[in-house]
Protein backbone atom coordinates (compact mmCIF):
# COMPACT_ATOMS: atom_id res chain seq x y z
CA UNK A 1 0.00 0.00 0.00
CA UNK A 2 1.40 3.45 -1.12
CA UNK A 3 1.39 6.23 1.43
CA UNK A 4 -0.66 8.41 -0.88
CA UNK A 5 -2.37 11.31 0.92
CA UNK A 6 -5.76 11.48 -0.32
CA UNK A 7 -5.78 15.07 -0.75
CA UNK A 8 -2.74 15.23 -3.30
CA UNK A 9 -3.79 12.08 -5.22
CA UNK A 10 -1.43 8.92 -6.47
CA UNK A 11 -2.67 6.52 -4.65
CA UNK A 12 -2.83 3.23 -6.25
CA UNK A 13 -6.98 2.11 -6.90
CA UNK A 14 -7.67 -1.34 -8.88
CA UNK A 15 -10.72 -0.94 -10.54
CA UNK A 16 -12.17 -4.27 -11.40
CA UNK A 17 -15.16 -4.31 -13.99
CA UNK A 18 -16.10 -6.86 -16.82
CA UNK A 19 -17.47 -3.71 -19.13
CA UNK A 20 -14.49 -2.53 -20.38
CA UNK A 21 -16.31 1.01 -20.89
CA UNK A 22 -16.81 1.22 -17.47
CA UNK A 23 -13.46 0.59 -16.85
CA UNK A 24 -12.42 3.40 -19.21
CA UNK A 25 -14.89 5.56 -17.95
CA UNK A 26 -13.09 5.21 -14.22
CA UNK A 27 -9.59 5.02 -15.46
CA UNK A 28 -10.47 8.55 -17.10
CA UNK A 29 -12.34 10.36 -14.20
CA UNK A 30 -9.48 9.24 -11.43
CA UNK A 31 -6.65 9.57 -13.87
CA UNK A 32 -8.06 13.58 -14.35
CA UNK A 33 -7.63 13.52 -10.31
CA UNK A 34 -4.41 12.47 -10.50
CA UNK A 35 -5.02 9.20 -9.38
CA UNK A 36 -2.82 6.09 -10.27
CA UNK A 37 -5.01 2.72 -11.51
CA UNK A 38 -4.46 -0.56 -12.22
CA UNK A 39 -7.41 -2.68 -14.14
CA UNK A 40 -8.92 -6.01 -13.88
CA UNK A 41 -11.65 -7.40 -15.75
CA UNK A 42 -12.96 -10.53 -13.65
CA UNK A 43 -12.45 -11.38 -9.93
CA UNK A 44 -9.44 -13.77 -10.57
CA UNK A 45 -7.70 -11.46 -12.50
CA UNK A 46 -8.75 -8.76 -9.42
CA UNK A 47 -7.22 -11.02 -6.55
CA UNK A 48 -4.03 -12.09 -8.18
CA UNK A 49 -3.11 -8.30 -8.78
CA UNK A 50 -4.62 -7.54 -5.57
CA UNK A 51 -2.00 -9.91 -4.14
CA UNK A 52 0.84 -9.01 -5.83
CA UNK A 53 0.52 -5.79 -4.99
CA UNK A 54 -2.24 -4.46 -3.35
CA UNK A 55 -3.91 -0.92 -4.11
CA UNK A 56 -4.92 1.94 -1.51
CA UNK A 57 -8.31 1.16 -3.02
CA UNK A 58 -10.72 -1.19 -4.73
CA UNK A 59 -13.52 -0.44 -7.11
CA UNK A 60 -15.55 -3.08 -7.33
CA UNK A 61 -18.33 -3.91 -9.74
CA UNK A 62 -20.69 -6.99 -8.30
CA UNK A 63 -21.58 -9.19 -11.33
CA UNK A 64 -17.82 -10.25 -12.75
CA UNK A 65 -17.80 -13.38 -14.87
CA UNK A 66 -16.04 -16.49 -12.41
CA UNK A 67 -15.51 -14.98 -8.72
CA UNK A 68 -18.19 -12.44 -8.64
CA UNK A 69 -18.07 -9.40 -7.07
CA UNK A 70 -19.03 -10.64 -3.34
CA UNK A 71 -16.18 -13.32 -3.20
CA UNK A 72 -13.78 -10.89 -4.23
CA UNK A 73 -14.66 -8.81 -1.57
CA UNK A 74 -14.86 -11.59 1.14
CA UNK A 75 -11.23 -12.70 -0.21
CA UNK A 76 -10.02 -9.74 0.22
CA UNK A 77 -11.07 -8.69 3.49
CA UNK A 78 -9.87 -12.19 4.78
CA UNK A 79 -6.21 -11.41 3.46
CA UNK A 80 -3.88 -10.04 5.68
CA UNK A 81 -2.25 -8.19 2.78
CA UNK A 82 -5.56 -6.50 1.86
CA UNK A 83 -7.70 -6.83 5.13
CA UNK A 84 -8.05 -3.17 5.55
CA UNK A 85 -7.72 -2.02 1.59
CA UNK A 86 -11.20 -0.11 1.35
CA UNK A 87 -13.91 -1.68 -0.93
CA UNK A 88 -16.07 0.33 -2.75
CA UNK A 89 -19.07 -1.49 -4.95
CA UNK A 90 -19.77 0.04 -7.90
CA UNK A 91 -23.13 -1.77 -9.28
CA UNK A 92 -26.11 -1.48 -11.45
CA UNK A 93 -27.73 -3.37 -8.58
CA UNK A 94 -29.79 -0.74 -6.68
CA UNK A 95 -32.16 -2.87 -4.56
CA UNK A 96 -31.57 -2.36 -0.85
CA UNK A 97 -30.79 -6.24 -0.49
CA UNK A 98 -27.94 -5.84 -2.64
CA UNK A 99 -26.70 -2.84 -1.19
CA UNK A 100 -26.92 -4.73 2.09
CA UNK A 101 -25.18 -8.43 0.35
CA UNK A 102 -22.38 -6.01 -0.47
CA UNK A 103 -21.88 -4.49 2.90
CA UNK A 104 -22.14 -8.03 4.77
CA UNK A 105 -19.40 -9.19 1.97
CA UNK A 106 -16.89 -6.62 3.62
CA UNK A 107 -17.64 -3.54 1.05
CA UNK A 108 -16.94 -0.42 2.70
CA UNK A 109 -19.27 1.91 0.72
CA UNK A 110 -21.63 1.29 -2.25
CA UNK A 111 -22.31 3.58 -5.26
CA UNK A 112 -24.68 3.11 -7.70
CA UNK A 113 -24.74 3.55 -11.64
CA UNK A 114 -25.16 5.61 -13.14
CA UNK A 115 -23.07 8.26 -10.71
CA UNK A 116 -21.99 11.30 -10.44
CA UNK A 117 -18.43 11.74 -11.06
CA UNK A 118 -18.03 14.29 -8.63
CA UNK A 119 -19.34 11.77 -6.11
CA UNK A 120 -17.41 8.95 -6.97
CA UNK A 121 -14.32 11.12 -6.19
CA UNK A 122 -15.90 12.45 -2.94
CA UNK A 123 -16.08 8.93 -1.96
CA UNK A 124 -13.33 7.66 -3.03
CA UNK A 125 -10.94 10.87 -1.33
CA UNK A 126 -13.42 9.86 2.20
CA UNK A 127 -11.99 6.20 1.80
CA UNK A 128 -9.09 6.84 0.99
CA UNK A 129 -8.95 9.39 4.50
CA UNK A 130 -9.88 7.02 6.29
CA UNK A 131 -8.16 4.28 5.35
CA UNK A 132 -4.74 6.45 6.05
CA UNK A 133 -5.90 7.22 9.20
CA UNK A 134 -6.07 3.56 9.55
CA UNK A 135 -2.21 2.85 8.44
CA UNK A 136 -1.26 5.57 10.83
CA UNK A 137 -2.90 3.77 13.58
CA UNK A 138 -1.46 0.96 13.29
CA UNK A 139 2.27 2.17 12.40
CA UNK A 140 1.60 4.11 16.10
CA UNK A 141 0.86 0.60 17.63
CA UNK A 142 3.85 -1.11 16.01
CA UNK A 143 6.09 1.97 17.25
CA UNK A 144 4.75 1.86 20.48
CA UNK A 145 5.12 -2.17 20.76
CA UNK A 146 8.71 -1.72 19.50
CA UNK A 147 9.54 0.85 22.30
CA UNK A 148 7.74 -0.94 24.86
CA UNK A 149 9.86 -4.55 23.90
CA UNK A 150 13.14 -2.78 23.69
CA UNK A 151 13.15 -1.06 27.06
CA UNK A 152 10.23 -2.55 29.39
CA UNK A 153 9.92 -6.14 30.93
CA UNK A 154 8.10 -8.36 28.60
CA UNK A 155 5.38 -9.15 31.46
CA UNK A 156 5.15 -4.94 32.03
CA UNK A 157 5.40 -4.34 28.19
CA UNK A 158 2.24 -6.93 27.94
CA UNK A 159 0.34 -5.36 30.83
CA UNK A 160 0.46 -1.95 29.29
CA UNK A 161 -0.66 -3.14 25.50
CA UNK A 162 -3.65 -4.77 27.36
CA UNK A 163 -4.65 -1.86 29.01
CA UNK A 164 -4.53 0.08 25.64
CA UNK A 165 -6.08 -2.46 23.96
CA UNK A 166 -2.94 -3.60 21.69
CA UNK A 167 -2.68 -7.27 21.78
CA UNK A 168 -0.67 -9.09 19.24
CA UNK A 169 -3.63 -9.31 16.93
CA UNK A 170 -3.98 -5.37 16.83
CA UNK A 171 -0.97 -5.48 14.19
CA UNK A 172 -2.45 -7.01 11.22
């Protein structure tokens, strides 16, 4: 994951869409924001580049040919590598229950099409935020641990990442 600030764009988003047009169409509107993107066309294709190098953000469309949509996103939130890479669905599907399918498969946020471009960057500027906050987070945790192992007793060092609610599972 790049350390892209979301305000001064270059952060890496796979876009993942069987249209090809609506691939384009993405490529286009982020590239204009300054936005670096990688494309995939089916959910295979999405996971292996996903794994080989995985993006500040996914744009997901839900009806891929093979892995659909869903099981990308469930694969990806269950990776380690990718566990905290914001999902956002992209989708014809409008229907609440799909909406809701998406969310439960680990999506972050859900946009329908048609969109507004100038939504679609609003959203993807707020994930991207947030997910940043998110690294920074954790690189405090790992800091912290470090200190904490280098110059405190390992029982002491323990006790205090308990209390702030850092165990070793924190560290993803």
């Amino acid at each position: 994951m790049s350390e892209a600030n979301p305000n001064q764009p270059g952060a890496d988003i796979l876009i993942v869409d069987d249209d090809w047009m609506n691939r384009e169409l993405l490529e286009a509107y982020l590239k204009m924001a300054g936005f670096s993107t990688r494309s995939a066309e089916n959910g295979e294709q999405a996971l292996l580049l996903a794994r080989a190098q995985p993006p500040d953000l996914v744009l997901l469309d839900l009806r891929l040919p093979g892995i659909d949509g869903h099981e990308v996103c469930r694969q990806l939130k269950a990776s380690e590598a990718t566990c905290f890479t914001p999902v956002l669905v992209i989708s014809a599907l409008e229907a609440d229950d799909e909406r809701q399918q998406a969310l439960d498969s680990g999506a972050d946020d859900f946009l329908s099409k048609p969109y507004n471009p100038l939504i679609l960057l609003a959203r993807v500027r707020s994930l991207l935020r947030i997910s940043q906050l998110h690294q920074a987070q954790e690189w405090r945790a790992r800091r912290l641990r470090d200190v904490l192992e280098r110059y405190v007793a390992p029982d002491v060092a323990a006790q205090i990442l308990a209390d702030l609610g850092e165990d070793d599972n924190s560290s993803r």
